[in-house]
Protein backbone atom coordinates (compact mmCIF):
# COMPACT_ATOMS: atom_id res chain seq x y z
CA UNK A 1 0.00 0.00 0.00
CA UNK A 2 1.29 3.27 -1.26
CA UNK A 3 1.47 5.88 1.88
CA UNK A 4 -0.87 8.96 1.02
CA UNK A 5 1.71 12.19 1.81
CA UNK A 6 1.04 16.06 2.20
CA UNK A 7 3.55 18.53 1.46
CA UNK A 8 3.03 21.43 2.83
CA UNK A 9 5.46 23.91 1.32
CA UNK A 10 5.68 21.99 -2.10
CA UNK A 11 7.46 24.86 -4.17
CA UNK A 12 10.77 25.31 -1.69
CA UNK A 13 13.92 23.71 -1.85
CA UNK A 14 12.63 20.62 0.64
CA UNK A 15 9.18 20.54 -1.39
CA UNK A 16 10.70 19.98 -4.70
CA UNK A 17 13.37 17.74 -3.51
CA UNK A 18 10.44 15.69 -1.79
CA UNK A 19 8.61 15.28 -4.99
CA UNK A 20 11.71 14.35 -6.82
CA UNK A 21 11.39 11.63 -3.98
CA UNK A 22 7.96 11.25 -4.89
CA UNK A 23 8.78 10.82 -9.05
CA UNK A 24 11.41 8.08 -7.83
CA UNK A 25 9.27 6.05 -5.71
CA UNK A 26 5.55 5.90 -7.84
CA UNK A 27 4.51 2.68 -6.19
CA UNK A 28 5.39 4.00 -2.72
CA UNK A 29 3.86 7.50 -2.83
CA UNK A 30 0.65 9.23 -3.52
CA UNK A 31 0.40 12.82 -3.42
CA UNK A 32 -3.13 14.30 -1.84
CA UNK A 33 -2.09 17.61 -0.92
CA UNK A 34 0.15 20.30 -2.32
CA UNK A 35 0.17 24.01 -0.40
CA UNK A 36 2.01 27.12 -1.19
CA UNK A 37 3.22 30.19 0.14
CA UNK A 38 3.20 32.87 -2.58
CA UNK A 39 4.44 30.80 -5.94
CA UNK A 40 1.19 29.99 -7.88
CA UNK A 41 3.17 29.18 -10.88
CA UNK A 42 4.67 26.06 -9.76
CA UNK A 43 1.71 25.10 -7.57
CA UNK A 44 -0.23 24.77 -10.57
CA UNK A 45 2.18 23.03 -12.29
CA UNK A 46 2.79 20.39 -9.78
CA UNK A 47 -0.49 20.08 -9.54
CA UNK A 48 -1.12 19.61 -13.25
CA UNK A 49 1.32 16.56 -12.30
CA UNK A 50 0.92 14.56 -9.14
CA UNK A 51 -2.98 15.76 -9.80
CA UNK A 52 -3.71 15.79 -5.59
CA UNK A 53 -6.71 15.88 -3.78
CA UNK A 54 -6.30 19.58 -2.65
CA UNK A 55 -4.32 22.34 -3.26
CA UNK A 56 -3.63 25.71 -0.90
CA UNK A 57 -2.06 28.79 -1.92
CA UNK A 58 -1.86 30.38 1.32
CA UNK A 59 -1.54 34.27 -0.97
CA UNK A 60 -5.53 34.65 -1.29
CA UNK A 61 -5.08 37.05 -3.86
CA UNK A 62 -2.89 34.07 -6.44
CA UNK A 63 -6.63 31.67 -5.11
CA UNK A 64 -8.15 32.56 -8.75
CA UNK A 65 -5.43 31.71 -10.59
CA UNK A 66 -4.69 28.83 -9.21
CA UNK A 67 -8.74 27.97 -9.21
CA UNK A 68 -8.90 28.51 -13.25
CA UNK A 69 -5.95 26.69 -14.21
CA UNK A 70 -7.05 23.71 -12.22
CA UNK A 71 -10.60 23.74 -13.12
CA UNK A 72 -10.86 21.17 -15.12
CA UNK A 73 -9.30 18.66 -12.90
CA UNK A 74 -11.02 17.09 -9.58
CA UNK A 75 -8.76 19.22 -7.20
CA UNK A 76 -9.63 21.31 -4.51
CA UNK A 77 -8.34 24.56 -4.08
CA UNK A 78 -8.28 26.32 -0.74
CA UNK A 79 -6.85 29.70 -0.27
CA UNK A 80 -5.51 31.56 2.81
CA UNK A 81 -2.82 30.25 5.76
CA UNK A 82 -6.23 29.38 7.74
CA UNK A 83 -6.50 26.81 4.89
CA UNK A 84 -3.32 25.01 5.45
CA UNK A 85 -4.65 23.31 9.00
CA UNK A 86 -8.10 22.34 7.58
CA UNK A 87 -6.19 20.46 4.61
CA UNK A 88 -3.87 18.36 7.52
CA UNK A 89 -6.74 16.81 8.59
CA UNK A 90 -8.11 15.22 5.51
CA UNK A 91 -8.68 11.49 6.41
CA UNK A 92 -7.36 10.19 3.15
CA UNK A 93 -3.24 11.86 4.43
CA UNK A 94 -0.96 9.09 6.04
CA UNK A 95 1.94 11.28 6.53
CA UNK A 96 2.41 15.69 6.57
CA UNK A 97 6.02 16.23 5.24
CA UNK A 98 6.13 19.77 7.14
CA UNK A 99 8.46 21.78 4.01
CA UNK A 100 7.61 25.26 4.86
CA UNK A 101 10.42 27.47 5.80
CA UNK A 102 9.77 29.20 9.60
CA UNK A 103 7.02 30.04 12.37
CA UNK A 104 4.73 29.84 9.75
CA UNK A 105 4.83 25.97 10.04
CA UNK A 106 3.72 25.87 13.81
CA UNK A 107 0.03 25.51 13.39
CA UNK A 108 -0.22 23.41 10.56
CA UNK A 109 2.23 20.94 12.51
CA UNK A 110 0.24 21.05 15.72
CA UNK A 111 -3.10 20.25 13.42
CA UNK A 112 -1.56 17.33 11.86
CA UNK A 113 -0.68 16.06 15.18
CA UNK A 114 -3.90 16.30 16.51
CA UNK A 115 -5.21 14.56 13.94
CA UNK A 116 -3.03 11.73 14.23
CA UNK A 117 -0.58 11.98 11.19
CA UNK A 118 2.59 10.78 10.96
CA UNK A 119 5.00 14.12 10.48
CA UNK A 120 7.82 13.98 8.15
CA UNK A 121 9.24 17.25 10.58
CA UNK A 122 11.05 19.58 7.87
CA UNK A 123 10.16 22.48 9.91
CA UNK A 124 12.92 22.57 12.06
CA UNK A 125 11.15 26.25 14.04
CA UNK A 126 8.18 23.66 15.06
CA UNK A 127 10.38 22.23 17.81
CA UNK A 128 12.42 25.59 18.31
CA UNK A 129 9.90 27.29 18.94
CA UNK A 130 7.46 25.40 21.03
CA UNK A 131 9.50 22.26 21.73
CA UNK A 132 7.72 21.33 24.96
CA UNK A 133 4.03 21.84 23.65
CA UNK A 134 4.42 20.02 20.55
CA UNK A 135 6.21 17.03 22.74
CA UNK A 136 3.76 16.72 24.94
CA UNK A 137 0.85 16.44 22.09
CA UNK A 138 3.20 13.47 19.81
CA UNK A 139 3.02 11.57 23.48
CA UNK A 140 -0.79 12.84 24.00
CA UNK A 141 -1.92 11.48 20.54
CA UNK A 142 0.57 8.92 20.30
CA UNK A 143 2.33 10.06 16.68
CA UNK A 144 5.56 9.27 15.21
CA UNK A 145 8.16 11.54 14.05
CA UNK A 146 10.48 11.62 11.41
CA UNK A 147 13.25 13.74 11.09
CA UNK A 148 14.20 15.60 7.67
CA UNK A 149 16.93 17.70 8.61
CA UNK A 150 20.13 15.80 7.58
CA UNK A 151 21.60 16.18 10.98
CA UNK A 152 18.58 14.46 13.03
CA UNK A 153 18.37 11.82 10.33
CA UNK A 154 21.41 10.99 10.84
CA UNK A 155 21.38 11.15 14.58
CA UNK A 156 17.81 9.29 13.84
CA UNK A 157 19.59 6.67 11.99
CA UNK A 158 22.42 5.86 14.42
CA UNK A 159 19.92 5.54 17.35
CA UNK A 160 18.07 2.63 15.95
CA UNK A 161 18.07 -0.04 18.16
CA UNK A 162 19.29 1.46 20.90
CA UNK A 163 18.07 4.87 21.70
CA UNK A 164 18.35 4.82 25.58
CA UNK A 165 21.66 4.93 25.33
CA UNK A 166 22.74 8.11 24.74
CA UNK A 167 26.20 10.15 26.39
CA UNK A 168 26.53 11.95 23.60
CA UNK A 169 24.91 13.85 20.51
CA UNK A 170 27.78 15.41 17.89
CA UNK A 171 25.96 17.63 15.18
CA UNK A 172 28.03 18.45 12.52
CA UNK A 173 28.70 21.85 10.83
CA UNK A 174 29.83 22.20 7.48
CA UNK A 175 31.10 26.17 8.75
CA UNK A 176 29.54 27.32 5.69
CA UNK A 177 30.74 29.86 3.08
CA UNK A 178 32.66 32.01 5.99
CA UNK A 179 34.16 29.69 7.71
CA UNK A 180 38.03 30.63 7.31
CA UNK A 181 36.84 34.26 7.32
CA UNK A 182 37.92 37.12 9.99
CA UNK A 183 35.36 39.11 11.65
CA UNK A 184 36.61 42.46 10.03
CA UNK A 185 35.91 40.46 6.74
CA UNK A 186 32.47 39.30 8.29
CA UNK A 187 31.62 42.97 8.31
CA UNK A 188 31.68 43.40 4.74
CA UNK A 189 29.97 40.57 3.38
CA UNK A 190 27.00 40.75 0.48
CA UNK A 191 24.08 38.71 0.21
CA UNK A 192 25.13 36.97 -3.03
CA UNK A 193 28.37 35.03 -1.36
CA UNK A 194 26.29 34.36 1.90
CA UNK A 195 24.32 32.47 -0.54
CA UNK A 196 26.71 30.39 -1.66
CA UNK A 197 26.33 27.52 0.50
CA UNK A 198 29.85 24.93 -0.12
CA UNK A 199 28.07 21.94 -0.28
CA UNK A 200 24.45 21.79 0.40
CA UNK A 201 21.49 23.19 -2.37
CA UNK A 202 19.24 25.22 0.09
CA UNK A 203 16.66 27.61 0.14
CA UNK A 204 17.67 31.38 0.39
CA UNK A 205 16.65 32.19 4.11
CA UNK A 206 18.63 28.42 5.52
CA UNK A 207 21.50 29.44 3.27
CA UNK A 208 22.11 32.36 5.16
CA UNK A 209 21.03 30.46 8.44
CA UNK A 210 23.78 28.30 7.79
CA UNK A 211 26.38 31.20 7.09
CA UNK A 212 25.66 32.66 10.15
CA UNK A 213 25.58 29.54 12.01
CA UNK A 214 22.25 30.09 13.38
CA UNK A 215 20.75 26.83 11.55
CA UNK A 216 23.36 24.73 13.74
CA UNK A 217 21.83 26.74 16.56
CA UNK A 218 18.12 25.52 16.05
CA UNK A 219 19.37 22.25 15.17
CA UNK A 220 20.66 22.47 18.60
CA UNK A 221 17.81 23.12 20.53
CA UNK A 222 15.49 20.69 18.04
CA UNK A 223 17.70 18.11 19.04
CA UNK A 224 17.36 18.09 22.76
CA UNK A 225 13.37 18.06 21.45
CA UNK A 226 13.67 15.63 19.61
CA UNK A 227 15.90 13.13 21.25
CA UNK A 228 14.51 14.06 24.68
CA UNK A 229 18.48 14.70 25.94
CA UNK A 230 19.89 17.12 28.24
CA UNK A 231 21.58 20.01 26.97
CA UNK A 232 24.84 19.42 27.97
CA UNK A 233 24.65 16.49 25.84
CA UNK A 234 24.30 18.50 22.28
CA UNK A 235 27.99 19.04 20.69
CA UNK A 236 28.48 20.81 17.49
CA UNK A 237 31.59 19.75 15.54
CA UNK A 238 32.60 21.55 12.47
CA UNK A 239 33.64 19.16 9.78
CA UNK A 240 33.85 21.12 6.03
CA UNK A 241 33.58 18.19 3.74
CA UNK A 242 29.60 17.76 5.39
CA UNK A 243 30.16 13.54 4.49
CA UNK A 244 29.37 12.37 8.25
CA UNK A 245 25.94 14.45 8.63
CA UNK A 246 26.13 13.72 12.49
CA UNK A 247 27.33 11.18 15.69
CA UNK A 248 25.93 9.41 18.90
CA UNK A 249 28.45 8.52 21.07
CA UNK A 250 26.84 6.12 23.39
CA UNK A 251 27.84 5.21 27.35
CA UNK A 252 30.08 2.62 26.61
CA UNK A 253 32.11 5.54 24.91
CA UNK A 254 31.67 4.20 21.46
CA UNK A 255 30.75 6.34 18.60
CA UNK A 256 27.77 5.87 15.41
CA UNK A 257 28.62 8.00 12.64
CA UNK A 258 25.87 7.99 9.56
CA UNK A 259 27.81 9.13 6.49
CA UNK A 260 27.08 9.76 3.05
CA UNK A 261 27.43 12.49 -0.43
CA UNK A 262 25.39 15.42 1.10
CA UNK A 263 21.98 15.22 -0.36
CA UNK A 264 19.08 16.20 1.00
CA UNK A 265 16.80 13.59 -1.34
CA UNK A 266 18.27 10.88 1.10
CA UNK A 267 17.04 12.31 4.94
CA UNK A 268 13.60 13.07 2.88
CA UNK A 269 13.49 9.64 1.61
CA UNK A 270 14.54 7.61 4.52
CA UNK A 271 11.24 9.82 6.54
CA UNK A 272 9.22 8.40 4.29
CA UNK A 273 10.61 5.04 3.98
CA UNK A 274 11.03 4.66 7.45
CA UNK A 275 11.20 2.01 8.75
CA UNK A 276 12.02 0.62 4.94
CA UNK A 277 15.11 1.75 2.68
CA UNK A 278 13.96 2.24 -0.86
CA UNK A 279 16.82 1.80 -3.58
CA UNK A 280 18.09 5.15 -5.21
CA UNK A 281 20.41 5.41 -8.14
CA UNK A 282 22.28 8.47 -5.87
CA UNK A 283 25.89 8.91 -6.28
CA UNK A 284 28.02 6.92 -4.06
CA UNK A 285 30.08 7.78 -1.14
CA UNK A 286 33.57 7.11 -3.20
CA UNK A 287 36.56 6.45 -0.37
CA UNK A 288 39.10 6.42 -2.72
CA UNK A 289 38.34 10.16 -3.75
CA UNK A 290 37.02 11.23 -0.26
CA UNK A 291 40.57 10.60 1.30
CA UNK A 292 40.58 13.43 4.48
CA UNK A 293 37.60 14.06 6.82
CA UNK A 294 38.41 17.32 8.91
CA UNK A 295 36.65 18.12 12.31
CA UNK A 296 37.03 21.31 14.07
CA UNK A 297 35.65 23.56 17.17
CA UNK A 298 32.85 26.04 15.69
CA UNK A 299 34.69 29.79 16.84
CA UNK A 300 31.53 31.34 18.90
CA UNK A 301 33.26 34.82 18.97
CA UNK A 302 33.25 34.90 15.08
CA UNK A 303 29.52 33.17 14.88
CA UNK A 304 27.64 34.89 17.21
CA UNK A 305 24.40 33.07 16.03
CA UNK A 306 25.20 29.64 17.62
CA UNK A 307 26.58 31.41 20.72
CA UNK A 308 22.89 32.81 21.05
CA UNK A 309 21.36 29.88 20.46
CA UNK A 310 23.21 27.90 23.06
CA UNK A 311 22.23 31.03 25.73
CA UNK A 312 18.30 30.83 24.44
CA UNK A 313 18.68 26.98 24.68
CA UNK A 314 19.67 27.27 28.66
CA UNK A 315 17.44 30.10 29.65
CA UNK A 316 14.28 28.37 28.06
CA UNK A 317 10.58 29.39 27.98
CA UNK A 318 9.75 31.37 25.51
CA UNK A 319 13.67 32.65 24.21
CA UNK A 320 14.13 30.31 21.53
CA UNK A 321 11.05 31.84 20.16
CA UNK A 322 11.82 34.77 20.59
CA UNK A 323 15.71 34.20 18.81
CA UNK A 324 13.75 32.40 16.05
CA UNK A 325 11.35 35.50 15.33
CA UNK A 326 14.13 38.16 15.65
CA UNK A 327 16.49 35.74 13.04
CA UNK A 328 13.69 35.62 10.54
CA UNK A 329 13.13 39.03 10.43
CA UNK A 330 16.49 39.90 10.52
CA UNK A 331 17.59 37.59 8.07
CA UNK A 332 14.81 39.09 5.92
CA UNK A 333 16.57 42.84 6.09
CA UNK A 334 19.77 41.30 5.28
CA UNK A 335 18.27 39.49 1.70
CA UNK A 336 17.19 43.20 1.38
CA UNK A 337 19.91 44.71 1.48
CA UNK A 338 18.69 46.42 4.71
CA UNK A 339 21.48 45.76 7.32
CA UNK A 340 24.97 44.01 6.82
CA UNK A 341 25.21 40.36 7.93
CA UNK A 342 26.74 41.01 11.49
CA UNK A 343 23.49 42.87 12.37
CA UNK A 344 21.67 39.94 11.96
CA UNK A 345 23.56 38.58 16.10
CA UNK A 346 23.27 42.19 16.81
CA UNK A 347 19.15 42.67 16.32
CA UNK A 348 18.41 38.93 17.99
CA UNK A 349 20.90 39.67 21.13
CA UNK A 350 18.46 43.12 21.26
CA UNK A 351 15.64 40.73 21.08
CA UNK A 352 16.38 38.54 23.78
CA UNK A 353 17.02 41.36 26.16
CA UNK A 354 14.71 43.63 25.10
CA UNK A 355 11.29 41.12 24.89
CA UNK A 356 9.90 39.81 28.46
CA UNK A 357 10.35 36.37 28.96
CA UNK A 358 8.05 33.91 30.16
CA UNK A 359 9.25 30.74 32.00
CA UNK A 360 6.64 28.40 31.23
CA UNK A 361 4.96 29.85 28.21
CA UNK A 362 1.38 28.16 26.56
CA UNK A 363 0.41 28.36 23.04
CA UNK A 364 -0.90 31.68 23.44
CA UNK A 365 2.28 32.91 25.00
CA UNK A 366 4.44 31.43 21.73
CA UNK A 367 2.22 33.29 19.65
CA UNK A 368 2.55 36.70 21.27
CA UNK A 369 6.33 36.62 21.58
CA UNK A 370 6.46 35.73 18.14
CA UNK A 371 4.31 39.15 17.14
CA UNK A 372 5.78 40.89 19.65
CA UNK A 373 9.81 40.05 18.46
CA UNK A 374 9.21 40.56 15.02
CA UNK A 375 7.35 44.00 15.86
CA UNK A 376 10.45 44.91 17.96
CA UNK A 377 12.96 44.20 15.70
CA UNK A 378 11.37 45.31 12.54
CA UNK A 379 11.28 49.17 14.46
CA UNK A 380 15.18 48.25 15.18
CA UNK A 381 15.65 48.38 11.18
């Protein structure tokens, strides 16, 4: 039986990837629903393909064109973010593959929860940002999780059979494009070589998440989510070539490394498959050519990002919202050539001193620090 999958940001870099998971595996997948943020153009297209259920274009005003060019085919079209949790419900979707890029992929996740779906989790801010609600509601309606991120994956991978056993959890960072840079070089920066990510193919807002070295910082904090560990048990390693995507080290003191050609087709594939591996025809790891594996300590002076991550991870409540918000917006300014990139620390440290915090925050709580950062920081810019 072929699992029935939602995608909810099909047009970014995880969506497409996921359907060229989808095009690979025909006897494994069925697509039932497709949403998008803004692009209508490919919506309709993929739609016009993998002919779903339902579509959503969360941009109400793009809802008639996406309505006429699908009107002659049995699809649904819903318009409006509102739209995006009634579609997570629909009886007929096994598994939500969570694609959407930020906040904006809370409430759709906690919907597809509480209707009992399986969640490929994409959406690494879900866990960031409300970590112990959205833990509490996998146990309450008894739903499985599987990681996307090629990190977790991995981490997800070298836990199998024996996740109790934890000392240890080594996320790797590739260090990005600025890596062997100085901070006076840091300074001066433009957009176009933050976006030019060394090894992975990324959507615009990660790819300057991972030149900052904030994504390693959410990765953090959805990793103590995630694999329900203490925080003095997340390490970040930097190791440039990205070929191990993570480690365990486990109490006997030995260590699981999942390796591989970095690719994000193979974490989607292997939440899907899970627990099955499908074949691919993906490159292969080649030892002969991959000869030197370099590790490293991440310089927290020079990335300022992870530093504030690690702070918003011990302090809790409702800071790693409020570092997620601020980083959004501020990483938003930056791909408008609004601020330089070492404003981007600058406006969340102002953030997390600057919004109150709230020690054991509820869903309402999550929501209002997120309004209130990006409100705060946007008059910052």
């Amino acid at each position: 039986m072929p699992k029935h999958i939602a995608i909810l940001g099909s047009t970014g870099s995880i969506g497409t990837q996921t359907l060229d998971v989808v095009r690979a595996n025909p006897e494994e997948l069925v697509v039932e629903v497709l949403t998008a943020n803004q692009n209508a153009d490919l919506l309709i297209k993929q739609a016009l393909e993998f002919l779903p259920n339902a579509v959503v274009i969360a941009d109400s005003s793009k809802y008639k064109e996406v309505n006429n060019a699908l009107a002659a085919h049995d699809i649904k079209v819903y318009a409006g973010v509102d739209a995006l949790s009634q579609v997570v419900q629909m009886g007929t979707i096994h598994t939500v593959v969570t694609a959407m890029v930020g906040y904006a992929g809370l409430q759709p996740t906690i919907k597809a929860i509480e209707a009992g779906k399986h969640i490929a989790l994409a959406n690494k801010e879900t866990l960031v940002v409300a970590g112990d609600l959205i833990t509490r509601l996998i146990q309450e309606h008894n739903v499985f999780i599987t990681p996307v991120d090629s990190e977790h994956s991995a981490i997800f991978q070298c836990l199998t059979g024996e996740p109790e056993k934890i000392e240890k959890i080594i996320l790797t960072a590739s260090g990005g494009p600025f890596r062997t840079k100085t901070i006076d070089e840091l300074k001066l920066v433009k957009k176009a070589q933050a976006l030019k990510h060394p090894n992975w193919e990324m959507g615009a807002k990660i790819t300057i998440d991972s030149a900052s070295m904030m994504n390693k910082g959410l990765e953090v904090i959805e990793a103590k989510w995630l694999f329900g560990v203490k925080n003095q048990q997340i390490d970040v390693v930097v190791h440039p070539q990205s070929i191990i995507h993570s480690m365990v080290q486990f109490t006997d003191g030995s260590i699981k490394a999942q390796m591989g050609l970095p690719d994000m087709k193979l974490p989607i594939q292997y939440a899907l498959s899970y627990p099955d591996r499908w074949h691919t025809d993906f490159p292969r790891l080649d030892f002969n050519v991959c000869q030197n594996l370099t590790f490293e300590q991440p310089d927290l002076e020079k990335f300022q990002c992870l530093a504030l991550a690690y702070q918003a991870l011990e302090k809790g409540g409702n800071t790693p919202a409020i570092i997620n918000a601020a980083n959004e917006i501020a990483v938003e300014a930056f791909l408008s050539d609004k601020i330089g990139f070492l404003h981007i620390p600058e406006l969340i440290e102002k953030a997390m001193n600057g919004i109150s915090f709230v020690k054991s925050p509820s869903y309402a709580d999550y929501v209002a620090s997120d309004t209130e950062t990006r409100r705060f920081v946007k008059s910052l810019i």
